[in-house]
Protein backbone atom coordinates (compact mmCIF):
# COMPACT_ATOMS: atom_id res chain seq x y z
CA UNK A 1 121.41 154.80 74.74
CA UNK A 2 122.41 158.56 73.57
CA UNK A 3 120.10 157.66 70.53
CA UNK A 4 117.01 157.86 72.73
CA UNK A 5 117.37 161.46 72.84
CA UNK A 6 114.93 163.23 71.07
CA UNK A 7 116.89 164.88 68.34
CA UNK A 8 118.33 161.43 67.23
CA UNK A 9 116.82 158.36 65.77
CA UNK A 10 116.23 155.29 68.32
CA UNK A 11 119.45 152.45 67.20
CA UNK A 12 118.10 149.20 65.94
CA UNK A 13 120.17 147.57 68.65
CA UNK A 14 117.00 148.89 70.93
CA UNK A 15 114.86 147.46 69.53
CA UNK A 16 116.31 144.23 69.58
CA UNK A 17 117.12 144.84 73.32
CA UNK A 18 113.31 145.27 73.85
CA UNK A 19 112.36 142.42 72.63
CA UNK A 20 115.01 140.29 74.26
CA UNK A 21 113.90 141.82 77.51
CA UNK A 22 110.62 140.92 77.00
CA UNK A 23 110.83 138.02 75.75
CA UNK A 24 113.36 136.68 78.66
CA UNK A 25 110.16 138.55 81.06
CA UNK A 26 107.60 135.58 79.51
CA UNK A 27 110.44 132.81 79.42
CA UNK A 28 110.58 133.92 83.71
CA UNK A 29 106.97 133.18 83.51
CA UNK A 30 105.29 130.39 85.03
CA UNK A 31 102.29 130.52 82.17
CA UNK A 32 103.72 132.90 79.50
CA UNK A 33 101.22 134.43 77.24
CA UNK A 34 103.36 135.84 74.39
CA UNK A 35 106.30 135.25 72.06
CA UNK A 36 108.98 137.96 71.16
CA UNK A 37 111.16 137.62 68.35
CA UNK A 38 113.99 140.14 67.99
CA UNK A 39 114.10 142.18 64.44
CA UNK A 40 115.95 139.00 62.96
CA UNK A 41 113.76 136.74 62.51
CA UNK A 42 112.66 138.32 59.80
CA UNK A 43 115.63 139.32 58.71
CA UNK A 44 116.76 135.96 58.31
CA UNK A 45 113.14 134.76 57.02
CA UNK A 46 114.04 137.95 54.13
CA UNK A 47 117.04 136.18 53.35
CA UNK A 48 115.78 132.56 52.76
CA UNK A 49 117.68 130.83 55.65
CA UNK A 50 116.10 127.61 56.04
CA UNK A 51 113.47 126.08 58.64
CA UNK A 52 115.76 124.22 60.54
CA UNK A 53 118.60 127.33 60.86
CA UNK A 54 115.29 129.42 62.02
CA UNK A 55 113.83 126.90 64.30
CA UNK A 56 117.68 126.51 66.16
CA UNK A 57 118.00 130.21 66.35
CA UNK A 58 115.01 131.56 67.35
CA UNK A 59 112.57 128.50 68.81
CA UNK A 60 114.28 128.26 72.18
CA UNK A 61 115.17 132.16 72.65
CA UNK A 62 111.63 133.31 71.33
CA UNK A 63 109.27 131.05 71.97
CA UNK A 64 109.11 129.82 75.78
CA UNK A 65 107.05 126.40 75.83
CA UNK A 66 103.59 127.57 76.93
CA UNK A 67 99.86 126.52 76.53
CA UNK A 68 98.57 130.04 77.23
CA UNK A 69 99.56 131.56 74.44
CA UNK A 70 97.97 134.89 73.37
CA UNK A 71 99.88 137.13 71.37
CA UNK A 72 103.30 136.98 69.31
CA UNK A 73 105.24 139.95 68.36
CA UNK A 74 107.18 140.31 65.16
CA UNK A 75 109.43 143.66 64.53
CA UNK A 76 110.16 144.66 61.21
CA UNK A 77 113.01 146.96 59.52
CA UNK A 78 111.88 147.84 56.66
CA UNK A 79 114.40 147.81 53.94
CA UNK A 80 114.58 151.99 53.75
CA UNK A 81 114.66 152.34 57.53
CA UNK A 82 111.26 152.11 58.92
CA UNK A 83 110.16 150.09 61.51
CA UNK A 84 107.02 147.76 61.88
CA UNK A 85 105.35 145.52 64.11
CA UNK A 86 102.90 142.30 63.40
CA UNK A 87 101.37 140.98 66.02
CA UNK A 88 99.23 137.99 65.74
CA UNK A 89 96.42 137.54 68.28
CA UNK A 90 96.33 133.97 69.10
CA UNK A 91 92.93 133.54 70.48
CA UNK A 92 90.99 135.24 67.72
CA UNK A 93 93.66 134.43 64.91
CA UNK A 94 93.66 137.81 63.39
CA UNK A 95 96.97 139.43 62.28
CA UNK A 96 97.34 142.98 62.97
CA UNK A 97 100.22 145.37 61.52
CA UNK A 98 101.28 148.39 63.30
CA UNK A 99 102.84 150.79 61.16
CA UNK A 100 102.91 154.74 61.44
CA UNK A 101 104.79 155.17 58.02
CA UNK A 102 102.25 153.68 55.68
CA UNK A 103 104.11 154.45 52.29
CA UNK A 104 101.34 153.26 49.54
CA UNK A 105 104.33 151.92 47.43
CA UNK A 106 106.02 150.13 50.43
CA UNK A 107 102.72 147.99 51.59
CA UNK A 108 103.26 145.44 49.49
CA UNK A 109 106.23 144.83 49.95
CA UNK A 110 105.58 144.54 53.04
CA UNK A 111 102.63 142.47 52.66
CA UNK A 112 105.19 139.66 50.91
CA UNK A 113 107.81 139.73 53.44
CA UNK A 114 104.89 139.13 56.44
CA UNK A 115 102.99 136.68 54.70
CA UNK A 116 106.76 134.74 54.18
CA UNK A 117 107.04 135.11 58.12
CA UNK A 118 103.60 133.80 58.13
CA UNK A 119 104.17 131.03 55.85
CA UNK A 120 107.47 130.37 58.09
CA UNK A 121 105.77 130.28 61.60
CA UNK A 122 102.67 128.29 60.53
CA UNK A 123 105.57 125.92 60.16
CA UNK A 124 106.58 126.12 63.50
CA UNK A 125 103.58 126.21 65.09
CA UNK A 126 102.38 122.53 64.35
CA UNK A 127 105.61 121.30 66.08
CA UNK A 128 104.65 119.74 69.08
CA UNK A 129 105.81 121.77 71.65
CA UNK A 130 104.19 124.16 70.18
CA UNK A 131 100.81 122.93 68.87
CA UNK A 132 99.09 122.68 72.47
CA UNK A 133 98.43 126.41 71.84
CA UNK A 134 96.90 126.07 68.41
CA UNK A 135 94.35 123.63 68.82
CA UNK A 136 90.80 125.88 68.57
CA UNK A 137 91.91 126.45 64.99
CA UNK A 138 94.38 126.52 62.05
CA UNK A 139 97.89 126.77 63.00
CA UNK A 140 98.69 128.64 59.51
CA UNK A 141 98.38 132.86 60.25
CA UNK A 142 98.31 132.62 56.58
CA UNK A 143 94.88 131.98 56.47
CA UNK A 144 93.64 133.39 59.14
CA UNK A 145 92.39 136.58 57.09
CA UNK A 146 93.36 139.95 56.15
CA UNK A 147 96.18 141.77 57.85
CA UNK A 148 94.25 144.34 60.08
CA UNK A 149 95.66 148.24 60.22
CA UNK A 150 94.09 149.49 63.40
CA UNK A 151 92.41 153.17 62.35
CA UNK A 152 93.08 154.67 65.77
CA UNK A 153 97.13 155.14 65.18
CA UNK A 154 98.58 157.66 62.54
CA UNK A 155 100.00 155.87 59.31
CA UNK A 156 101.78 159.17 58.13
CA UNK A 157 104.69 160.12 60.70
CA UNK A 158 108.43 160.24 59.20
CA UNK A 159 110.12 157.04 59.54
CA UNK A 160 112.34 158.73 62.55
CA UNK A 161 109.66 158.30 64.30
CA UNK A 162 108.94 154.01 63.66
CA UNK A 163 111.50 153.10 66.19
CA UNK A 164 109.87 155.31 69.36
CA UNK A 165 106.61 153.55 68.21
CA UNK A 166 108.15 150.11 68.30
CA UNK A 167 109.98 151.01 71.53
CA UNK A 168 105.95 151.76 72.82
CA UNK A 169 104.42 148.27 71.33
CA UNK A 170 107.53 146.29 72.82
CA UNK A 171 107.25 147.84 76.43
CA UNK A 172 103.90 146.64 77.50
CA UNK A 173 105.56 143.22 78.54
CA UNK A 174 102.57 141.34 76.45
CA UNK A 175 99.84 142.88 78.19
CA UNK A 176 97.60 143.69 75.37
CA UNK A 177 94.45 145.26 74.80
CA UNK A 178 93.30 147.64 72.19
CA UNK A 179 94.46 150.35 73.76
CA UNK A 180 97.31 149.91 72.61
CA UNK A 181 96.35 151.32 69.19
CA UNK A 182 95.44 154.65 70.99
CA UNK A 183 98.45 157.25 70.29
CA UNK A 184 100.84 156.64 72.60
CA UNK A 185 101.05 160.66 73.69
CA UNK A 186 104.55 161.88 74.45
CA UNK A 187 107.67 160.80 72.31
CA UNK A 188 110.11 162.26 74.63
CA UNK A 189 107.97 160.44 77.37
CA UNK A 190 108.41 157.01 75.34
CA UNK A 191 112.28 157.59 74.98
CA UNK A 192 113.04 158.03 78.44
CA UNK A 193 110.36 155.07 79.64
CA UNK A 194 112.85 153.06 77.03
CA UNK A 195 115.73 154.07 79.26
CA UNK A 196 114.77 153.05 81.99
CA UNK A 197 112.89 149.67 80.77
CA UNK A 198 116.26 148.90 78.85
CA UNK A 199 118.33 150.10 82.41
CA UNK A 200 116.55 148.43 84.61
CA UNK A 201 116.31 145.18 82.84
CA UNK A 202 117.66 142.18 85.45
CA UNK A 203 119.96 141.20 82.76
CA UNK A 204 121.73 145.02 82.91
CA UNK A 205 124.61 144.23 85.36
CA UNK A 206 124.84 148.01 86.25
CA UNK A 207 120.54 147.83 87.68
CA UNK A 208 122.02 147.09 91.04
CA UNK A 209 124.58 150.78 90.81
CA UNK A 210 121.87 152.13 89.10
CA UNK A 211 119.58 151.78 91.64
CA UNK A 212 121.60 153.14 94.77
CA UNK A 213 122.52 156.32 92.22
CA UNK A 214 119.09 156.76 92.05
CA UNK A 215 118.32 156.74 95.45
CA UNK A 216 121.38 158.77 96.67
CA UNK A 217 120.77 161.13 93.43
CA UNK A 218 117.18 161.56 94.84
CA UNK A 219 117.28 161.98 97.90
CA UNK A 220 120.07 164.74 97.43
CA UNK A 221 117.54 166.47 95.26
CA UNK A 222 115.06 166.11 98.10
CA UNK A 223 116.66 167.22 101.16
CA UNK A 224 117.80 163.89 102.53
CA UNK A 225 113.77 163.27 103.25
C-alpha cells in the first residue's frame, strides 16, 4: 500500500488486487455484466501455456457464468514496465486499448501479444457456458475489427504513471460508459480512492477495524458530533 503514495510507482500486486476485487464484485452478482482477469492471463497467454492450463486457471476465477455479459477487462504489463488495459465491449464487439504511454516502437508489440489474448479467448468463448453471451455475433474478438485508441485520454505520460491509470479503469466495478476515456483528473485523488477500494474490499479481514478507526478517528477530529 506505501506504493500508492505519490512519489512512488503503484506495485503490480495492485493491480492484480483490483481486478480480483472486482472481479469477485460480478461473481457476488446475481446477473454479472463483466469479466476481470488479473495481469496473468496474459502473462501466461505471453508465455505459451496451453488452453486447457488457461481455461483451469482463469475460467472459474475470471469469468462468472453470466448471459449479460457486456464488457471484459484485460490488464497488461508491458514487458519494460508499462501498464495497459483492453477492454472488449461485448455488445458492439469492438476492442478498445487504453494506454497513456503510446511508445510508436512498443505498439506492435503490443498489437501481437493482444491479438494472441484474442486468439486465446475467442477460444473460450464458444465453450458452452460461455457462448449464451456471444450469440448476436462472432465469438472471435479477432475479427471483430481494429483495436480502437480512444482520442480523449493522453498517450504520452511516463510509464510511472500506467499503473494510477489502470488503478482508475479497474475501479469503476464494470460500470462503463465513455466517460471513462475522459482524463481521470487528480492522480493523488486516484491513489488514495485505490486505498480505500483495495481497504475496504469484503475480502480485507481488517474492513471491519478499519471501519470503527474510522469512525472513532472521525469523530475525534469532529468534536464527538
Amino acid at each position: 500500500m506505501r506504493s500508492l503514495c505519490p512519489a512512488y510507482q503503484p506495485h503490480s500486486d495492485l493491480i492484480n488486487c483490483s481486478a480480483l476485487i472486482a472481479s469477485e464484485a460480478a461473481r457476488k452478482s446475481l446477473a454479472p455484466t463483466a469479466w476481470f482477469f488479473q495481469p496473468h492471463f496474459a502473462s501466461d497467454i505471453n508465455q505459451d501455456a496451453s488452453l486447457e492450463t488457461l481455461i483451469n486457471e482463469h475460467e472459474s476465477r475470471s469469468m462468472p457464468e453470466t448471459n449479460t455479459l457486456e464488457h471484459v477487462y484485460i490488464p497488461i504489463l508491458d514487458a519494460v514496465g508499462g501498464w495497459y488495459l483492453m477492454l472488449l465491449e461485448v455488445m458492439d464487439r469492438t476492442r478498445f486499448v487504453l494506454d497513456v504511454c503510446r511508445n510508436p516502437e512498443r505498439i506492435p508489440i503490443r498489437v501481437d501479444l493482444m491479438d494472441k489474448i484474442c486468439g486465446v479467448l475467442g477460444k473460450m468463448f464458444v465453450s458452452p457456458r460461455n457462448s449464451v453471451n456471444f450469440w448476436q455475433g462472432s465469438p472471435d474478438p479477432t475479427e471483430w475489427g481494429e483495436y480502437q485508441y480512444p482520442d480523449a485520454i493522453p498517450h504520452d505520460l511516463p510509464s510511472n504513471d500506467t499503473a494510477v491509470w489502470c488503478l482508475y479503469w479497474l475501479q469503476n466495478d464494470g460500470v462503463f460508459s465513455n466517460k471513462i476515456f475522459k482524463h481521470m483528473g487528480s492522480s493523488d485523488r486516484v491513489r488514495m480512492r485505490a486505498a480505500w477500494y483495495i481497504l475496504q474490499a469484503d475480502a480485507n479481514q481488517m474492513r471491519g477495524f478499519i471501519d470503527v478507526r474510522a469512525d472513532l478517528l472521525w469523530r475525534d477530529i469532529g468534536g464527538g458530533k
